[in-house]
Protein backbone atom coordinates (compact mmCIF):
# COMPACT_ATOMS: atom_id res chain seq x y z
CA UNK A 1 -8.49 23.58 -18.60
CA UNK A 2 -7.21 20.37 -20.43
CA UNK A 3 -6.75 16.94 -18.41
CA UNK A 4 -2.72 17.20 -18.31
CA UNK A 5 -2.41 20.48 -17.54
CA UNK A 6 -4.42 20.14 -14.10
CA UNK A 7 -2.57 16.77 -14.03
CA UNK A 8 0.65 18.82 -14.15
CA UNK A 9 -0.55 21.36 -12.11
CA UNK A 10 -1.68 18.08 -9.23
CA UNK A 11 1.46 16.89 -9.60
CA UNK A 12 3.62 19.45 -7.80
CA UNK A 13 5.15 18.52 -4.64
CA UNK A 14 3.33 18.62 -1.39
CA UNK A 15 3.43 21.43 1.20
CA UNK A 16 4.67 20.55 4.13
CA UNK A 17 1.82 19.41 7.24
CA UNK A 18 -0.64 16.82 7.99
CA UNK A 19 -3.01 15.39 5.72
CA UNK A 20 -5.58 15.68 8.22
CA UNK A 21 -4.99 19.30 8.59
CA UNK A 22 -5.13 20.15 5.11
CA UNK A 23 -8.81 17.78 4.47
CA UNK A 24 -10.86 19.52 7.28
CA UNK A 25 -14.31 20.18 6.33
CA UNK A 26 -14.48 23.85 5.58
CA UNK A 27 -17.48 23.89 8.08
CA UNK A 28 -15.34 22.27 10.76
CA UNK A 29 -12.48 25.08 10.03
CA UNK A 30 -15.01 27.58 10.54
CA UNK A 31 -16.25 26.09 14.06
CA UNK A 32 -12.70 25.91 15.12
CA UNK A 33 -11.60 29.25 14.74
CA UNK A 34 -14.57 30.84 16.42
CA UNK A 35 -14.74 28.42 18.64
CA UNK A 36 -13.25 29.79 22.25
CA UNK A 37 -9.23 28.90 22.91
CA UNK A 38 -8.81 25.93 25.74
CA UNK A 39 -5.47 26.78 27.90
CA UNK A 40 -3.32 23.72 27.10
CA UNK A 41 -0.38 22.53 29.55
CA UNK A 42 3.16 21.59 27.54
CA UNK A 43 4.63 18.34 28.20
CA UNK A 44 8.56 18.81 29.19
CA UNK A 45 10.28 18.17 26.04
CA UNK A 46 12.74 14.88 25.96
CA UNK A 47 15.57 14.31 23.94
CA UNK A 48 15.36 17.66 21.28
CA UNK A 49 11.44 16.55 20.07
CA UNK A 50 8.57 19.15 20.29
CA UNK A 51 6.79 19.40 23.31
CA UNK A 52 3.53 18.37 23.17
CA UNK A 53 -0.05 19.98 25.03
CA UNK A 54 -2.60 18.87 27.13
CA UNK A 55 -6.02 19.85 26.44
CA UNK A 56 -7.43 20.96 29.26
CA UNK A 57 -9.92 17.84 29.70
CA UNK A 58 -7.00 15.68 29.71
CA UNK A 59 -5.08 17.96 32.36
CA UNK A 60 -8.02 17.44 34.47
CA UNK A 61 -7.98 14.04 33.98
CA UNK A 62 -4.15 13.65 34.52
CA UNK A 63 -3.81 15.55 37.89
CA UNK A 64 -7.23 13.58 39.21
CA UNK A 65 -5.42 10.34 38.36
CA UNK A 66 -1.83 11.53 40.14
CA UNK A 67 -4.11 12.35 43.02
CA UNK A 68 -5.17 8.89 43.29
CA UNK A 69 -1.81 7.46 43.58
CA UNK A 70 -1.53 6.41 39.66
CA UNK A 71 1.48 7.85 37.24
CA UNK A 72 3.85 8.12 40.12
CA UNK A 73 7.15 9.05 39.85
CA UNK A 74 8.41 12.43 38.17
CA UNK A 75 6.18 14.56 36.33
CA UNK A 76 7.84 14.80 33.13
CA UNK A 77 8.19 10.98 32.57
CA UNK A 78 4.22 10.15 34.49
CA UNK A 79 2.99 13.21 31.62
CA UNK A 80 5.04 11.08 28.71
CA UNK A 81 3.55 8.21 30.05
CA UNK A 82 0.23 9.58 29.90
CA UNK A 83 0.52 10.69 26.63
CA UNK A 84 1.34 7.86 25.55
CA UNK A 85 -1.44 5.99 27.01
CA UNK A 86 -3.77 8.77 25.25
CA UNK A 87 -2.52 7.67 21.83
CA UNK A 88 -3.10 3.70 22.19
CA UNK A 89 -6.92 4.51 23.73
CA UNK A 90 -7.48 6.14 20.62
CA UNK A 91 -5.88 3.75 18.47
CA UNK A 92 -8.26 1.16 20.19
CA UNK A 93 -10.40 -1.02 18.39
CA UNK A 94 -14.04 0.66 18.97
CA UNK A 95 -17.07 -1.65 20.01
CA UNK A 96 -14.59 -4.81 19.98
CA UNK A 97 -15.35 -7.36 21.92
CA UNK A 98 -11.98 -8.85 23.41
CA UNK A 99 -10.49 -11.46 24.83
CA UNK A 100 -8.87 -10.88 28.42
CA UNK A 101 -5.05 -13.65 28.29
CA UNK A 102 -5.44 -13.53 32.13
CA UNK A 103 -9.22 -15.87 31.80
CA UNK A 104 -7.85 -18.40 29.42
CA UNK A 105 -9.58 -16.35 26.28
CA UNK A 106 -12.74 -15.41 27.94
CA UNK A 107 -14.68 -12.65 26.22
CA UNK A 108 -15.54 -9.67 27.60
CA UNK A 109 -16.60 -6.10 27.11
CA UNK A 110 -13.83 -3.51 25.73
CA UNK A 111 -12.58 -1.26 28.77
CA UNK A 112 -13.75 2.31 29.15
CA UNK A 113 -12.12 5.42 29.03
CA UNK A 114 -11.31 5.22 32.41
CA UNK A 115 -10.64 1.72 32.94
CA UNK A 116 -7.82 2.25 30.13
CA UNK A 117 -6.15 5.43 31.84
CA UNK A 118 -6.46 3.50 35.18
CA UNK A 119 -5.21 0.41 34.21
CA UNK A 120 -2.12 1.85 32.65
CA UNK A 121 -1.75 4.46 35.42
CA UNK A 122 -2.29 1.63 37.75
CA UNK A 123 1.60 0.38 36.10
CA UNK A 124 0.32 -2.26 34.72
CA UNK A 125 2.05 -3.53 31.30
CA UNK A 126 0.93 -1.40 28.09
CA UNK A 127 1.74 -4.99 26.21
CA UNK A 128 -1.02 -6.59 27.87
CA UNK A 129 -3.46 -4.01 26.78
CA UNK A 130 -2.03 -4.32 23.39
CA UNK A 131 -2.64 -8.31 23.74
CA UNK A 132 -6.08 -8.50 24.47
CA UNK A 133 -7.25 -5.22 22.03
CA UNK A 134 -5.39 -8.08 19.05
CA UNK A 135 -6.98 -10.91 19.71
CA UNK A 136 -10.50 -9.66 18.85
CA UNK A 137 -13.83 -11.96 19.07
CA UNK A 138 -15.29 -11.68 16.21
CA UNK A 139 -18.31 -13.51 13.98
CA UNK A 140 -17.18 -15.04 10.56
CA UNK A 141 -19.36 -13.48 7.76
CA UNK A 142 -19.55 -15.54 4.70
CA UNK A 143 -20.57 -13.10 1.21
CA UNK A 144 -20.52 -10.10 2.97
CA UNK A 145 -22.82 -8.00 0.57
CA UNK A 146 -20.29 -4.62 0.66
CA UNK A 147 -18.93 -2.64 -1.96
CA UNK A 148 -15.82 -0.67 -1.22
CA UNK A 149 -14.32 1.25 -4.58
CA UNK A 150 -10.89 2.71 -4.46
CA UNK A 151 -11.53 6.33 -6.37
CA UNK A 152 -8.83 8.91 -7.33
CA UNK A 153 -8.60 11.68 -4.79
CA UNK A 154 -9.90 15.10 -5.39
CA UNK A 155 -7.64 17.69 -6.44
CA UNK A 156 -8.11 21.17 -7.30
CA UNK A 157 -6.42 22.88 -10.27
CA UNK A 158 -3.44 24.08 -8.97
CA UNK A 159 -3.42 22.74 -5.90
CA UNK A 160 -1.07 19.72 -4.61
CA UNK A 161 -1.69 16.13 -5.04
CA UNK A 162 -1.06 14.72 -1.23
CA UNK A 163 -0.18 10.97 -1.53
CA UNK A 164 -1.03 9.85 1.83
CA UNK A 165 -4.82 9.99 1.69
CA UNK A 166 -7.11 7.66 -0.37
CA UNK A 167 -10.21 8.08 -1.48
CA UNK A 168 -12.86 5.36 -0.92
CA UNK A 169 -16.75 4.62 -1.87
CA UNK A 170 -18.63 3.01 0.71
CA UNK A 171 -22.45 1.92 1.00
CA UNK A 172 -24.34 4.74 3.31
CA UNK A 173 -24.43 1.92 6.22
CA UNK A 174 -21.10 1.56 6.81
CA UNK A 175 -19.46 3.44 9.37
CA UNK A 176 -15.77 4.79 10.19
CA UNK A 177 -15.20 2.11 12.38
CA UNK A 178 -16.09 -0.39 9.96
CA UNK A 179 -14.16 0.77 7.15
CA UNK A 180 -10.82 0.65 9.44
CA UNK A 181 -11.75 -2.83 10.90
CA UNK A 182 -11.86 -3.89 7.37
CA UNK A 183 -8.59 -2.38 5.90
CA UNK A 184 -6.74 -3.48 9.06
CA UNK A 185 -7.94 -6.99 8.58
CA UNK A 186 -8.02 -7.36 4.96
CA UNK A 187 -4.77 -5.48 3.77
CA UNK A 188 -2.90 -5.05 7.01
CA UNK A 189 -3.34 -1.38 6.19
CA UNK A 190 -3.33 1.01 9.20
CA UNK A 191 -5.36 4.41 9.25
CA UNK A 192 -4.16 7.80 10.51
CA UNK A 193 -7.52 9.61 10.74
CA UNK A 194 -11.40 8.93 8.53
CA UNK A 195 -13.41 11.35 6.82
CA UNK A 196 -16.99 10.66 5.72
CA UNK A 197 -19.47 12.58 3.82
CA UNK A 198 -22.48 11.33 2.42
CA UNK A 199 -23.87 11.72 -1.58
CA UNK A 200 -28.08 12.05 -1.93
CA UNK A 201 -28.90 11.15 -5.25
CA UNK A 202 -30.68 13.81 -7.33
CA UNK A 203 -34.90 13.45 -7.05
CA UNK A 204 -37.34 14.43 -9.08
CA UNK A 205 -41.45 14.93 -9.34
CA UNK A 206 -43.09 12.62 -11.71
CA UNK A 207 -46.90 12.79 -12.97
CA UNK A 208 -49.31 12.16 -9.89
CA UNK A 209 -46.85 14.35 -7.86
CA UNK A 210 -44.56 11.30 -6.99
CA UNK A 211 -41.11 12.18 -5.48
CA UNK A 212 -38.73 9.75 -6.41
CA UNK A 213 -35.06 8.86 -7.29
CA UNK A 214 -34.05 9.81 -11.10
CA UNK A 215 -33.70 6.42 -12.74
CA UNK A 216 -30.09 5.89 -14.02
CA UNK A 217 -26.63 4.85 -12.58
CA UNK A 218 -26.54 7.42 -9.88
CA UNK A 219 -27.25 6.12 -6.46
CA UNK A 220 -26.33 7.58 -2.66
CA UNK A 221 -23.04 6.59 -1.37
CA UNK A 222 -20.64 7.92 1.09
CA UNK A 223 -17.80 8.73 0.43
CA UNK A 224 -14.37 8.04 2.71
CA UNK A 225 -11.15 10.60 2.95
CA UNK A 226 -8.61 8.16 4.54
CA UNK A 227 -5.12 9.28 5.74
CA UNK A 228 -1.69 6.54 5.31
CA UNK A 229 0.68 6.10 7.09
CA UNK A 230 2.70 5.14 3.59
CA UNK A 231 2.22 7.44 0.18
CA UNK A 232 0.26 5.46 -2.69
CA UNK A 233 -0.29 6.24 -5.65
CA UNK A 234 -1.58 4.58 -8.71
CA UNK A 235 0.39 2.51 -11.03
CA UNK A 236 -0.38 4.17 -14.31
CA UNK A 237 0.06 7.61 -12.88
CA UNK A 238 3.36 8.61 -15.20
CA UNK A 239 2.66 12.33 -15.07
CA UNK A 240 3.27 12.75 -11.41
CA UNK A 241 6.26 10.03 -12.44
CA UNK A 242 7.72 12.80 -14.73
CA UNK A 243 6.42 15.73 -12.54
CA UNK A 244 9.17 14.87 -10.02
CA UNK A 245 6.85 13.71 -7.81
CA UNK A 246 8.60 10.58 -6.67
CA UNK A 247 11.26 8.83 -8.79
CA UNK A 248 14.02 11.06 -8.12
CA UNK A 249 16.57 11.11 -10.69
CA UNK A 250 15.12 8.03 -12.47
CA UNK A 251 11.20 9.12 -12.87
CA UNK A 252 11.72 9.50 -16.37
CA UNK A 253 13.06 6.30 -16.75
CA UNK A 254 10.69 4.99 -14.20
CA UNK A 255 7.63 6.60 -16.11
CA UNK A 256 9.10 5.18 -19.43
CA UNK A 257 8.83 1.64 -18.17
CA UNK A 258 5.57 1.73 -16.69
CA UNK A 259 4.07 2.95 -19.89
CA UNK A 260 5.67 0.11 -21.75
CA UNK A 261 4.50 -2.55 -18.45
CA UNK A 262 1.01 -0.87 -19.39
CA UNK A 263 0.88 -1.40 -22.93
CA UNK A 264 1.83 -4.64 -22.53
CA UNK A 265 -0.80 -5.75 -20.73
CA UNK A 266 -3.58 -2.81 -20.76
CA UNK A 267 -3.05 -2.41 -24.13
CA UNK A 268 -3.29 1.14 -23.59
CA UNK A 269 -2.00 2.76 -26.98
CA UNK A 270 -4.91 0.50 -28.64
CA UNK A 271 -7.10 1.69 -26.38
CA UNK A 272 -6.46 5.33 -27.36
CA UNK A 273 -6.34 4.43 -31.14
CA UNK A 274 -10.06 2.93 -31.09
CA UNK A 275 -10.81 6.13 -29.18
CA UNK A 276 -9.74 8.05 -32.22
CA UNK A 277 -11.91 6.10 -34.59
CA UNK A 278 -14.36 6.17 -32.68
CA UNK A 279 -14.66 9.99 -32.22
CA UNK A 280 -13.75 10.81 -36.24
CA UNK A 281 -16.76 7.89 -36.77
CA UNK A 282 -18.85 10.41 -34.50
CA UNK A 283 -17.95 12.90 -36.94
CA UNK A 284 -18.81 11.21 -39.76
CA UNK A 285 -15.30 9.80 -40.91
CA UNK A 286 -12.74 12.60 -41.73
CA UNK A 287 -15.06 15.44 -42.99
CA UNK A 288 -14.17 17.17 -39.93
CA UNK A 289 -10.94 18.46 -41.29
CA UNK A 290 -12.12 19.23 -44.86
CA UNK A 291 -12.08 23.18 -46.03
CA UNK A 292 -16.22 22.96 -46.35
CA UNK A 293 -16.44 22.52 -41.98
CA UNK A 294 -17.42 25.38 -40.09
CA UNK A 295 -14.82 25.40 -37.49
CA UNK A 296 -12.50 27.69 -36.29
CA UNK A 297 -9.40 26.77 -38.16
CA UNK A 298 -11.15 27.39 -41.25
CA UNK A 299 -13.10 30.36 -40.99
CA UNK A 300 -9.67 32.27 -39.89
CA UNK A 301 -8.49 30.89 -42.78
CA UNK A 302 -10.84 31.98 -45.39
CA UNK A 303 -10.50 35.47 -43.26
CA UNK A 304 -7.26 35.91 -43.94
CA UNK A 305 -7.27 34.58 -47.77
CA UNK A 306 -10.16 37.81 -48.18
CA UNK A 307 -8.35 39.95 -46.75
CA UNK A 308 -4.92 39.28 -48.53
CA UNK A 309 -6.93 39.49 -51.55
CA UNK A 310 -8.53 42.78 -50.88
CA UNK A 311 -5.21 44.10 -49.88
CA UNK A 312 -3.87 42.94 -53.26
CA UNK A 313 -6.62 44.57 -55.47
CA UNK A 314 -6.02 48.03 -53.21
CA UNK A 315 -2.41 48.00 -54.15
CA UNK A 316 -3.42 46.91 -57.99
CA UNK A 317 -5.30 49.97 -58.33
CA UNK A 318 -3.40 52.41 -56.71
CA UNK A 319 -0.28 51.33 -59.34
CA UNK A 320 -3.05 51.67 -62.04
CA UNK A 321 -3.57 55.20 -60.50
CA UNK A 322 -0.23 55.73 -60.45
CA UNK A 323 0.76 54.90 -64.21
CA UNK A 324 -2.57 57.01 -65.37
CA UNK A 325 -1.72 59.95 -63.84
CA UNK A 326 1.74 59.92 -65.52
């Protein structure tokens, strides 16, 4: 299959659903479905939105804490307030080390699970929390020796190029929580969810019986699936421009101008014009289309020319036939 057609075949518009959902591990798809179904509790649904459920971990956890005296009040607004409290704790910054407003900046330990839920429950303000999980203590690094490559994401033939996930390559050490610390502080950018999976580079057995790394440009990385909140996609990708993918109305005006903002600068039609000579120099200059090659284009050719011809001499001597026999 050629580059533009699975291009244009990427290119068609997302199905609707979450990113995350749709770049699960086929492993972890697997252990979900057999794994066995948790009875979840609905939250009472406010102002037309979908209700949302309660694992039941988190029910447990939410009727221990009402039973305590924490989320008072009504039900429906203590389980929206819960919820809510859910999502910052796992929007937290993980293995932070913070500073508290109330001690005049003094640095201490991130809160547990259950100092978050109780502190919130407790009614104090969810501002505070938000305050002190900001300011984080942290240790200038000067030349940090990291590599983090922005790749194109992975799409199947056929299948449809999703926007909001990026694709990055990180060293093996880094972690999840590193790779969000660093696009949070760096670009601002915030993270729906981080996949990881890790590359081994291919070994082989030399003479002596040594087992070691084939030499050459391949090395082990990891590899990071990360969802946005925003879509991005690459400036010089005019296909999905003209596929309708975004643009509207004006993506073929919009995918005009970028080529032209490309050349410009990229020099991209020169680029594919030293390609060309460089691939008919390969060939040995332009022999490659002369009648002696053996490619396919000529020998149907030369086919076809025998066969007319045999078809000619056939009906050459059946008229000779003809006019003898009269």
């Amino acid at each position: 299959m050629s580059l533009l057609f699975r291009r244009t075949l990427a290119s068609i518009a997302p199905t609707p659903g979450p990113s995350s959902a749709r770049t699960l591990p086929t492993a972890v798809r697997r252990r979900r479905e057999q794994a066995i179904a948790t009875p979840a509790v609905a939250v009472p649904e406010v102002a037309g939105k979908t209700p949302k459920l309660l694992s039941a971990p988190l029910e447990d956890l939410f009727q221990s804490l009402r039973l305590k005296g924490q989320y008072a009040g009504d039900e429906a607004s203590a389980r929206r307030h819960f919820l809510k409290t859910h999502g910052a704790y796992r929007s937290r910054v993980r293995g932070a080390v913070v500073s508290s407003p109330a001690a005049d900046g003094a640095a201490s330990a991130a809160p547990t699970r259950a100092d978050f839920f109780s502190a919130a429950g407790a009614g104090e303000a969810d501002a505070e929390a938000g305050k002190a999980a900001t300011s984080v203590v942290g240790q200038r690094v000067y030349l940090p020796n990291i590599q983090i490559r922005l790749m194109r994401n992975h799409t199947a033939p056929g299948a449809a190029y999703d926007p909001f996930v990026a694709t990055f390559r990180i060293p093996p050490s880094m972690t999840k929580h590193d790779l969000r610390s660093y696009l949070s502080a760096v670009y601002g950018l915030a993270v729906t969810f981080i996949r990881t999976d890790n590359y081994v580079a291919p070994v082989a057995r030399f003479a002596g019986g040594q087992v070691r790394k084939v030499a050459g440009s391949r090395k082990n990385y990891k590899r990071a699936v990360v969802g946005l909140t925003e879509p991005f996609h690459y400036p010089d990708d005019v296909d999905e421009m003209r596929a309708g993918t975004y643009g509207a109305d004006r993506a073929e005006e919009f995918a005009q101008a970028r080529e032209k903002w490309l050349n410009a600068r990229f020099y991209t039609d020169e680029e594919m014009n030293a390609k060309k000579r460089f691939t008919m120099k390969m060939f040995k200059g332009w022999r490659w289309r002369a009648s002696t090659h053996d490619n396919a284009g000529n020998t149907i050719r030369k086919i076809m020319e025998r066969r007319d011809a045999r078809e000619r001499a056939i009906a050459d001597a059946a008229a000779e036939a003809r006019e003898a026999s009269a």
